[in-house]
C-alpha atoms as a PDB file:
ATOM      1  CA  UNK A   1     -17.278 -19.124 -20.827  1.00  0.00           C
ATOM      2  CA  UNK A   2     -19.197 -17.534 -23.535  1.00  0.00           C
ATOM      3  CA  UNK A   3     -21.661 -19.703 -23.439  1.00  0.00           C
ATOM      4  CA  UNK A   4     -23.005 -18.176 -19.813  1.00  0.00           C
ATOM      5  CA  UNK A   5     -22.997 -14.391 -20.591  1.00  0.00           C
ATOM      6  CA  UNK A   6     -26.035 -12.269 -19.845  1.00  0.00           C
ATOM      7  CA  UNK A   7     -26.555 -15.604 -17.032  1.00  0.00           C
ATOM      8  CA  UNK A   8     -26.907 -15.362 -13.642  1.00  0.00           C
ATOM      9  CA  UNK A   9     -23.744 -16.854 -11.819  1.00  0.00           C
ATOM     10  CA  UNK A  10     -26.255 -19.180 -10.006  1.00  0.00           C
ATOM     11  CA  UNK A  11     -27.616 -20.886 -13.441  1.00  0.00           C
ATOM     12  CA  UNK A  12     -23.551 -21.457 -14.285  1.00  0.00           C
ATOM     13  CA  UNK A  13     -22.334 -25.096 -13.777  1.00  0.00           C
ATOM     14  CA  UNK A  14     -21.443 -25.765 -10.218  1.00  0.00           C
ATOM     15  CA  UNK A  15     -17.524 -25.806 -10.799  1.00  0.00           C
ATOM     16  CA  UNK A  16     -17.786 -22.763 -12.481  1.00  0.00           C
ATOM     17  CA  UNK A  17     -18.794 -20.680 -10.058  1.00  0.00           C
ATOM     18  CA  UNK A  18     -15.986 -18.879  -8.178  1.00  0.00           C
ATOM     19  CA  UNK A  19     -17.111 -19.832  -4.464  1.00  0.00           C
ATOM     20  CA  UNK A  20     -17.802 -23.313  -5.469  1.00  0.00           C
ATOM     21  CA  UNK A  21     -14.710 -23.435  -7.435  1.00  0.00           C
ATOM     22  CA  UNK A  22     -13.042 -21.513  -4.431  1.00  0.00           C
ATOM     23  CA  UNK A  23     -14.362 -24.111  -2.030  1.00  0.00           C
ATOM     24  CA  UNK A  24     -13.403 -27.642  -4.110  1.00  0.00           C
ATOM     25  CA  UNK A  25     -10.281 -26.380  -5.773  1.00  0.00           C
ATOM     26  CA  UNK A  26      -8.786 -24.013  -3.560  1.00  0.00           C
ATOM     27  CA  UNK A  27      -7.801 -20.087  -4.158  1.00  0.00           C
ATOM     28  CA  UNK A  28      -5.280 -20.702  -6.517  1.00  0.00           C
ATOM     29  CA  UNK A  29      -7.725 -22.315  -9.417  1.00  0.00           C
ATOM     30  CA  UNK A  30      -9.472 -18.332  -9.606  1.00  0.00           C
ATOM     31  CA  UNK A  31      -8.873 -15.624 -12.081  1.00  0.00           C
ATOM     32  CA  UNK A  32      -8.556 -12.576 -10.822  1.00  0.00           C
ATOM     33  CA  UNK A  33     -11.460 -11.440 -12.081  1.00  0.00           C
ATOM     34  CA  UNK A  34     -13.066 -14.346 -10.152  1.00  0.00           C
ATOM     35  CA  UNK A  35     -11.124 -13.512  -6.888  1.00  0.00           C
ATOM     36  CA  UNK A  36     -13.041  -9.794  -7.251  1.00  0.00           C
ATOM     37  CA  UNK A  37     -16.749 -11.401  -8.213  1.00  0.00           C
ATOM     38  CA  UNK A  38     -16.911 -12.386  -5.105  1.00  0.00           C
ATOM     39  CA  UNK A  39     -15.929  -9.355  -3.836  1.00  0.00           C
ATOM     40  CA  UNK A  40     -18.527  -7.910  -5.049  1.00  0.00           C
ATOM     41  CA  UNK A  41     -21.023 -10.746  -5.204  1.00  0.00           C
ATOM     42  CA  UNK A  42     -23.694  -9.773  -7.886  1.00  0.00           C
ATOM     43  CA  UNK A  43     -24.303  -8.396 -11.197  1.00  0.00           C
ATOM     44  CA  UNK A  44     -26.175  -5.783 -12.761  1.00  0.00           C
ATOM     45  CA  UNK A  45     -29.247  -6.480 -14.930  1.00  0.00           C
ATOM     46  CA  UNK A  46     -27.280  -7.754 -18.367  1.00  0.00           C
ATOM     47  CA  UNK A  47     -23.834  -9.300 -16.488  1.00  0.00           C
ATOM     48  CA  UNK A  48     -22.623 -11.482 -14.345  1.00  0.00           C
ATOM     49  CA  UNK A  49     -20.359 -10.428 -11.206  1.00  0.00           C
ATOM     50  CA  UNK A  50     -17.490 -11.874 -13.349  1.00  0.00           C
ATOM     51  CA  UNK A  51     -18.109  -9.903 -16.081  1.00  0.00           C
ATOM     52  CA  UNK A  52     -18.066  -6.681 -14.146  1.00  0.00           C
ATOM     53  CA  UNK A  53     -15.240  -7.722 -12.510  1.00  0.00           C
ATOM     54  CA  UNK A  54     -13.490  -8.444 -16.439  1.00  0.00           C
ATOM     55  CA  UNK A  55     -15.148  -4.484 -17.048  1.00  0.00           C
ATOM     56  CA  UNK A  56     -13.315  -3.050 -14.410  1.00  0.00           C
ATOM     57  CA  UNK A  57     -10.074  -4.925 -14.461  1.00  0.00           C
ATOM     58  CA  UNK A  58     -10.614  -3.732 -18.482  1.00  0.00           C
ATOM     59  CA  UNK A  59     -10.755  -0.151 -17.006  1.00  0.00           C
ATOM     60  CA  UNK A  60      -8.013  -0.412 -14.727  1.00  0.00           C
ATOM     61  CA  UNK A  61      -5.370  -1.944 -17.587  1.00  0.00           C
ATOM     62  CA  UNK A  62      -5.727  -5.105 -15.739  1.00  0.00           C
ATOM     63  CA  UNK A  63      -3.297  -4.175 -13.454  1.00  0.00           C
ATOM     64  CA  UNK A  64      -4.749  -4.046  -9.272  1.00  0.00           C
ATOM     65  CA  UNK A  65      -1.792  -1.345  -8.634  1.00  0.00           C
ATOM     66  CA  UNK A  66      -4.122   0.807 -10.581  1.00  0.00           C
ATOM     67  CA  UNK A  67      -7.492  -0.423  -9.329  1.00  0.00           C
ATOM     68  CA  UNK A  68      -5.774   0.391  -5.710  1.00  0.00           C
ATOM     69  CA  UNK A  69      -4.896   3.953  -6.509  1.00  0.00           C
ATOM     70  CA  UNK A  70      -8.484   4.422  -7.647  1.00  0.00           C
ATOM     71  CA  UNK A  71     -11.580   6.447  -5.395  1.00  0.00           C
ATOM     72  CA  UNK A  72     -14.782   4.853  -4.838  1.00  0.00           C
ATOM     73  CA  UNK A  73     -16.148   7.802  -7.117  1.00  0.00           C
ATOM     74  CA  UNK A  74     -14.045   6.172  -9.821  1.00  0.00           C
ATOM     75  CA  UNK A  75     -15.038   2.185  -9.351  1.00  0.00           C
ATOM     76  CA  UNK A  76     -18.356   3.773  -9.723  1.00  0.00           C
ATOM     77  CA  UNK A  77     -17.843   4.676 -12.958  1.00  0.00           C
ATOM     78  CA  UNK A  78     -17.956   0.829 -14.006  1.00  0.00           C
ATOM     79  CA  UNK A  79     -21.587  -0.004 -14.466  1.00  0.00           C
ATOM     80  CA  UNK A  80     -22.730  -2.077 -11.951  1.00  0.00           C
ATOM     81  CA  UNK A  81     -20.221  -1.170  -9.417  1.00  0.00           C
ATOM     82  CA  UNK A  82     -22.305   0.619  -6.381  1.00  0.00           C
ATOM     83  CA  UNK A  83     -20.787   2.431  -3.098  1.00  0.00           C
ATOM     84  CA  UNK A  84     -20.983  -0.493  -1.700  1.00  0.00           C
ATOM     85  CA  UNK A  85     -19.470  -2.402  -3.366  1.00  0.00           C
ATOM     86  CA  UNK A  86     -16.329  -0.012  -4.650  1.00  0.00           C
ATOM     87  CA  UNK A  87     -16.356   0.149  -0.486  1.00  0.00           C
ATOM     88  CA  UNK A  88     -15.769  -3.610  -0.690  1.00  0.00           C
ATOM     89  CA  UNK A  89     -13.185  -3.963  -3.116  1.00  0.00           C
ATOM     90  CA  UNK A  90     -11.120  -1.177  -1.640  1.00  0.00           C
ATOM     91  CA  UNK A  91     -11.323  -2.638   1.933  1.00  0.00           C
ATOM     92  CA  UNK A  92     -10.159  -5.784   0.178  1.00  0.00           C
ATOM     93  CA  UNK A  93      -7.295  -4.676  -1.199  1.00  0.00           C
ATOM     94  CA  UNK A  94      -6.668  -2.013   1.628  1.00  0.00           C
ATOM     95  CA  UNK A  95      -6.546  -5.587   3.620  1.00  0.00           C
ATOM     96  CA  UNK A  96      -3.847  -7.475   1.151  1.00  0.00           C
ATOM     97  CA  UNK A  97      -1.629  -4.385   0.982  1.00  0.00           C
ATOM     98  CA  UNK A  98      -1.357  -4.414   5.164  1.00  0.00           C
ATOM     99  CA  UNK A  99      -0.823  -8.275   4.755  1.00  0.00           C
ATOM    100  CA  UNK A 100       2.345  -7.501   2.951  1.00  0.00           C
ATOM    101  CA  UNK A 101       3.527  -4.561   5.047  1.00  0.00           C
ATOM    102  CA  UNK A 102       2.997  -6.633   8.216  1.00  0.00           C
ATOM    103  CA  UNK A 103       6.442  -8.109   9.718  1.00  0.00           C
ATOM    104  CA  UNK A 104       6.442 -11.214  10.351  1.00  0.00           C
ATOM    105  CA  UNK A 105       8.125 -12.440  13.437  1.00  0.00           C
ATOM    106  CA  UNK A 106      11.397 -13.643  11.669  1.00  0.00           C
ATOM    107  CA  UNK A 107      11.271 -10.216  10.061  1.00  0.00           C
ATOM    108  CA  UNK A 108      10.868  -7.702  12.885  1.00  0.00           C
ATOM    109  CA  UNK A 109      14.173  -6.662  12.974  1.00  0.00           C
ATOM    110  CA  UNK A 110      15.646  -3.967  10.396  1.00  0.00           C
ATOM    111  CA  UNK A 111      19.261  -4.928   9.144  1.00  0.00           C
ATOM    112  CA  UNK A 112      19.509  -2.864   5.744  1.00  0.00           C
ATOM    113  CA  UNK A 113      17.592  -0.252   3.603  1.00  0.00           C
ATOM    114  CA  UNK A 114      16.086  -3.287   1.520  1.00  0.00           C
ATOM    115  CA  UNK A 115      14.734  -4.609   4.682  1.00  0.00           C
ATOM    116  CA  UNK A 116      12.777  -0.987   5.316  1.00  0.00           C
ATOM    117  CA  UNK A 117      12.242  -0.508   1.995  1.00  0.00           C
ATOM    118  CA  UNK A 118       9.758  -4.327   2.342  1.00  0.00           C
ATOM    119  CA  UNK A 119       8.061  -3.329   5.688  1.00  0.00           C
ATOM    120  CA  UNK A 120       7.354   0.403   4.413  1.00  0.00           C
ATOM    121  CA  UNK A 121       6.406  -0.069   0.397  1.00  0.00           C
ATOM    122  CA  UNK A 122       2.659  -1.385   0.442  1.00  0.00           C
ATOM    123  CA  UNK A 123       2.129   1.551   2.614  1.00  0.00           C
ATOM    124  CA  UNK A 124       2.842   4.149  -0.209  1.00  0.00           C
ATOM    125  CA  UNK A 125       3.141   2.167  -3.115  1.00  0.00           C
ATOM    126  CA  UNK A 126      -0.005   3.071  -4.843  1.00  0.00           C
ATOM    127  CA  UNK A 127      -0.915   6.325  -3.471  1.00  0.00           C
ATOM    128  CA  UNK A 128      -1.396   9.367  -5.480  1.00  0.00           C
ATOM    129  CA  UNK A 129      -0.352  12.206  -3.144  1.00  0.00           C
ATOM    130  CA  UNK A 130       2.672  12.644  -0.468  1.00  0.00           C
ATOM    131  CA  UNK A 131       2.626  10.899   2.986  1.00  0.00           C
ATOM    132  CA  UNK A 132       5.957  10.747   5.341  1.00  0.00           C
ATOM    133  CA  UNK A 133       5.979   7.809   7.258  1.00  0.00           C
ATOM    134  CA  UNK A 134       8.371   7.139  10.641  1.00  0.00           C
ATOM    135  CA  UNK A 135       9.583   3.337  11.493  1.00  0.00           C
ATOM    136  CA  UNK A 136      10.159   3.856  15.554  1.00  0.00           C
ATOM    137  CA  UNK A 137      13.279   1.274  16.319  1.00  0.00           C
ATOM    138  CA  UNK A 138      14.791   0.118  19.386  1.00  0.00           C
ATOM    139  CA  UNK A 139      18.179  -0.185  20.351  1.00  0.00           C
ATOM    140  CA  UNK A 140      18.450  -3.687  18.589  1.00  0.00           C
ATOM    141  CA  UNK A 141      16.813  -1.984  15.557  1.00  0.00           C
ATOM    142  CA  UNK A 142      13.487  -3.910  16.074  1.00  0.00           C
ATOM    143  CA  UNK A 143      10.153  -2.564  15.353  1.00  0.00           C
ATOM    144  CA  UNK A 144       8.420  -0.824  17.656  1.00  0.00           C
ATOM    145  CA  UNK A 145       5.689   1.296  15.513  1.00  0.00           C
ATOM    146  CA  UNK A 146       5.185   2.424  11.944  1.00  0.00           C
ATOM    147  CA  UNK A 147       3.691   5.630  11.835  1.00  0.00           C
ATOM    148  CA  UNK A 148       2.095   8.074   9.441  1.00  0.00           C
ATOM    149  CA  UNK A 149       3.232  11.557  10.625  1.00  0.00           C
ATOM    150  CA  UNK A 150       1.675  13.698   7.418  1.00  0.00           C
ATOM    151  CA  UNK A 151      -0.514  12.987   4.379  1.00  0.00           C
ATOM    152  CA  UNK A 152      -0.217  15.978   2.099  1.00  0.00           C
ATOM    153  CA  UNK A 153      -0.767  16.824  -2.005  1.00  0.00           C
ATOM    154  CA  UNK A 154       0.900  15.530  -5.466  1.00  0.00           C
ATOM    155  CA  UNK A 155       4.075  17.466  -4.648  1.00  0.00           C
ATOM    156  CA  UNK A 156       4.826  17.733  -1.017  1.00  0.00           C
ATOM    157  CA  UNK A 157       3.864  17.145   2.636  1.00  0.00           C
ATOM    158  CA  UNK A 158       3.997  18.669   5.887  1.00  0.00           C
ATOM    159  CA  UNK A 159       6.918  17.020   8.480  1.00  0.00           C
ATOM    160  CA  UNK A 160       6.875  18.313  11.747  1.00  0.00           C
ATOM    161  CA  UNK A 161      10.172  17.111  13.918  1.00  0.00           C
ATOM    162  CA  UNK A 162       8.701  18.277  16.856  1.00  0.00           C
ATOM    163  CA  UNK A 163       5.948  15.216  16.709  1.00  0.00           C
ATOM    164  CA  UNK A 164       8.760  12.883  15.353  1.00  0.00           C
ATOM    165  CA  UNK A 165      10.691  12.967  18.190  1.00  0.00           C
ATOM    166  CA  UNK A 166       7.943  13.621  21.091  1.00  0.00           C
ATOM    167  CA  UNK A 167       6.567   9.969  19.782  1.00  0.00           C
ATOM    168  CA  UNK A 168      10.571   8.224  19.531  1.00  0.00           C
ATOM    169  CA  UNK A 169      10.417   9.594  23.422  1.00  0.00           C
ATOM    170  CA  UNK A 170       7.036   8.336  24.219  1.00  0.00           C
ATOM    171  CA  UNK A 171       8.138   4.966  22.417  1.00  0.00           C
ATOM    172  CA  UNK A 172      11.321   4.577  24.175  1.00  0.00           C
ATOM    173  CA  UNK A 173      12.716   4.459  20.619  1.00  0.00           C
ATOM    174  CA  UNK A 174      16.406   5.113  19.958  1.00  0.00           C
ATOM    175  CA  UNK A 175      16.519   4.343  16.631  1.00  0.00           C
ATOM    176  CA  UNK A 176      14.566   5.784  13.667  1.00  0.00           C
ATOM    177  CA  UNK A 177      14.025   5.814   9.922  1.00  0.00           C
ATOM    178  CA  UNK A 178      12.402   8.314   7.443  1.00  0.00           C
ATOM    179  CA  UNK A 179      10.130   7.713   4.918  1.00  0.00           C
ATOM    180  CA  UNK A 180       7.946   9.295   2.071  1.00  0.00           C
ATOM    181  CA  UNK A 181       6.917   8.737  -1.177  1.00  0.00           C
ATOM    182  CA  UNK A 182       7.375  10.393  -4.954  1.00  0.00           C
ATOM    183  CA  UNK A 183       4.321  10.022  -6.399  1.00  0.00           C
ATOM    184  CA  UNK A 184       5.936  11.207  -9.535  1.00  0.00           C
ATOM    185  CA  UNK A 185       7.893   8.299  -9.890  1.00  0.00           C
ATOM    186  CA  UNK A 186      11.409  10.091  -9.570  1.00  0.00           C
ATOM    187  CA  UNK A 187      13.422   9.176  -7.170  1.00  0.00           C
ATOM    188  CA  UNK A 188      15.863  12.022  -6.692  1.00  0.00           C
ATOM    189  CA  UNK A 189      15.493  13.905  -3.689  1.00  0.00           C
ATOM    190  CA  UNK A 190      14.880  17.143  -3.625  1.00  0.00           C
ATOM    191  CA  UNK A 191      17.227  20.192  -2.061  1.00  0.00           C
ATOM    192  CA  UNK A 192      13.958  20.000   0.667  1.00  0.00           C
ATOM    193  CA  UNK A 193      14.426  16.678   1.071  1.00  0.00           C
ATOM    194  CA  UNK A 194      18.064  16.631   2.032  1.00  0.00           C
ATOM    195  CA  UNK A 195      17.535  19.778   3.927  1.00  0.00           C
ATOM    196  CA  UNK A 196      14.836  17.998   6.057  1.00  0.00           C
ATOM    197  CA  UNK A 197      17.311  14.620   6.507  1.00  0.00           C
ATOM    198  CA  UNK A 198      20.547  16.770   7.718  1.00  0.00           C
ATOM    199  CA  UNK A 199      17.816  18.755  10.725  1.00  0.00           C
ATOM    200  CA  UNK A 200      16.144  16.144  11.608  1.00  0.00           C
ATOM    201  CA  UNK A 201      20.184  13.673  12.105  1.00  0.00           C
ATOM    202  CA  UNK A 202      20.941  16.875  14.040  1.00  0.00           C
ATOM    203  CA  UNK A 203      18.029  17.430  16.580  1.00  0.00           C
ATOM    204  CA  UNK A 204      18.195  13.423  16.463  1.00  0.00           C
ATOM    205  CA  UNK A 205      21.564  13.812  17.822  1.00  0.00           C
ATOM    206  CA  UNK A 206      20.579  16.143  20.581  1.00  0.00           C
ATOM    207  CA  UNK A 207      18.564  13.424  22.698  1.00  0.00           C
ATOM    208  CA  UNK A 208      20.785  10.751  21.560  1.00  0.00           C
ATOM    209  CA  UNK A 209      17.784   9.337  18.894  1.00  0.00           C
ATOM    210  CA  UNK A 210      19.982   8.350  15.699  1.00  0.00           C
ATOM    211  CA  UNK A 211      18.412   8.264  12.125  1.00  0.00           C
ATOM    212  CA  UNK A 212      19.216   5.755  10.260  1.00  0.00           C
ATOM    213  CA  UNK A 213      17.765   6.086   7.207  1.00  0.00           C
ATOM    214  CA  UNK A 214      15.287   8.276   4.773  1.00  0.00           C
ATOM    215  CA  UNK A 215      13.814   5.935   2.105  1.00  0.00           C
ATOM    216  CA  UNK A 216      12.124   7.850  -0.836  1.00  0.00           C
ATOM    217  CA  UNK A 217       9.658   5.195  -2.509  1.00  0.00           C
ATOM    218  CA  UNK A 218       8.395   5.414  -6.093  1.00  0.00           C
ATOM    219  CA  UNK A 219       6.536   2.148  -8.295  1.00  0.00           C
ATOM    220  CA  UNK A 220      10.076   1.335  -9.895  1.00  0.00           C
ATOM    221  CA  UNK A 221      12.287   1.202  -6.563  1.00  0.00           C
ATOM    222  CA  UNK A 222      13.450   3.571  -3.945  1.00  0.00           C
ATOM    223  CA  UNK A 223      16.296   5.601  -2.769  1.00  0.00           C
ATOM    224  CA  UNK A 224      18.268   5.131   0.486  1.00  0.00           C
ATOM    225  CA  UNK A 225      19.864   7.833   1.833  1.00  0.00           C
ATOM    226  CA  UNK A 226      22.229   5.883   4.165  1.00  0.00           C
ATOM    227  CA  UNK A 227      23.171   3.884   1.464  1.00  0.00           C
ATOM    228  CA  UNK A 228      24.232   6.867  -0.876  1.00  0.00           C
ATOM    229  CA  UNK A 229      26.274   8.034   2.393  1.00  0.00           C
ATOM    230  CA  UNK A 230      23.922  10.965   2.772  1.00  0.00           C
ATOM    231  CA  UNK A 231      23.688  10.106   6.710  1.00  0.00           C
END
């Protein structure tokens, strides 16, 4: 489209234009870049909304697992990208990653680490510090809450049993699994880690609250304690 740059996205021909082209040909028919002009719905004074959107997919190595991890101090660095707008684009993508994370009803149910592993990864997946996050089960090993019980730096968090299991009682859960992230990328767990997994199975086993599972998610996979027969 090199014929339109430096024009306003209103002067473009009408199938060009992402709503338009949105509205007659469906979601499907959009770039990405596209998808995020109208995110951000305008220009600056020399580009289009699409070509911002091409400068800060550019910045981000095209890749939206990057443009997730990034602050709305950093989309600002991408001229013509305001606070509002960087708000807009991260609320939009904070929106697609709970889509994914969200069970559906065929899916509420946890049969296997693979299963947690798909209701827990768009919750850490693109984060650039430690959270722990608790899956509250019940008896039939169906979902009753996902929780976030610390959010800490690059290389650890805070996990405090005592909350853990005062929520599982609250919940009525009897079931639960553990989960953080390595934002590091490796996937071995830590003597801190395993530490943490063997207390917490014990004082689990105490009020008759088993855990089934501690998941350690990274961008390339994860880790399953219960299937390494660490549990």
């Amino acid at each position: 489209m090199s014929e339109y740059k430096n024009l306003s996205i209103k002067n473009w021909a009408l199938e060009d234009r992402p709503r338009e082209k949105m509205m007659y040909n469906g979601t499907k028919s959009l770039s990405t870049a596209e998808l995020l002009a109208i995110i951000i719905g305008s220009g600056n004074r020399n580009q289009s909304a699409v070509e911002v959107a091409k400068m800060l997919l550019s910045d981000n190595q095209n890749d939206l697992n990057e443009l997730a991890k990034k602050s709305i101090r950093d989309l600002m660095k991408t001229p013509g990208i305001g606070s509002a707008k960087a708000i807009s684009i991260i609320a939009a993508l904070e929106l697609g990653c709970r889509q994914k994370s969200h069970p559906s009803k065929q899916k509420l149910k946890i049969t296997s680490s693979m299963d947690a592993y798909e209701r827990l990864q768009a919750y850490v997946e693109n984060l650039n510090h430690e959270e722990f996050w608790v899956v509250y089960l019940n008896r039939g090993n169906k979902i009753l809450e996902i929780k976030n019980v610390s959010s800490g730096g690059i290389t650890g968090t805070v996990f405090d049993m005592r909350l853990v299991f005062k929520d599982a009682i609250l919940l009525e859960s009897t079931n639960i699994i553990l989960c953080h992230n390595h934002p590091s990328g490796n996937l071995t767990p830590s003597e801190s880690d395993k530490d943490l997994t063997f207390k917490t199975r014990e004082a689990g086993k105490l009020m008759n609250i088993e855990v089934l599972d501690h998941l350690i998610i990274a961008d390339q996979g994860y880790y399953s304690f219960a299937d390494e027969g660490l549990l």
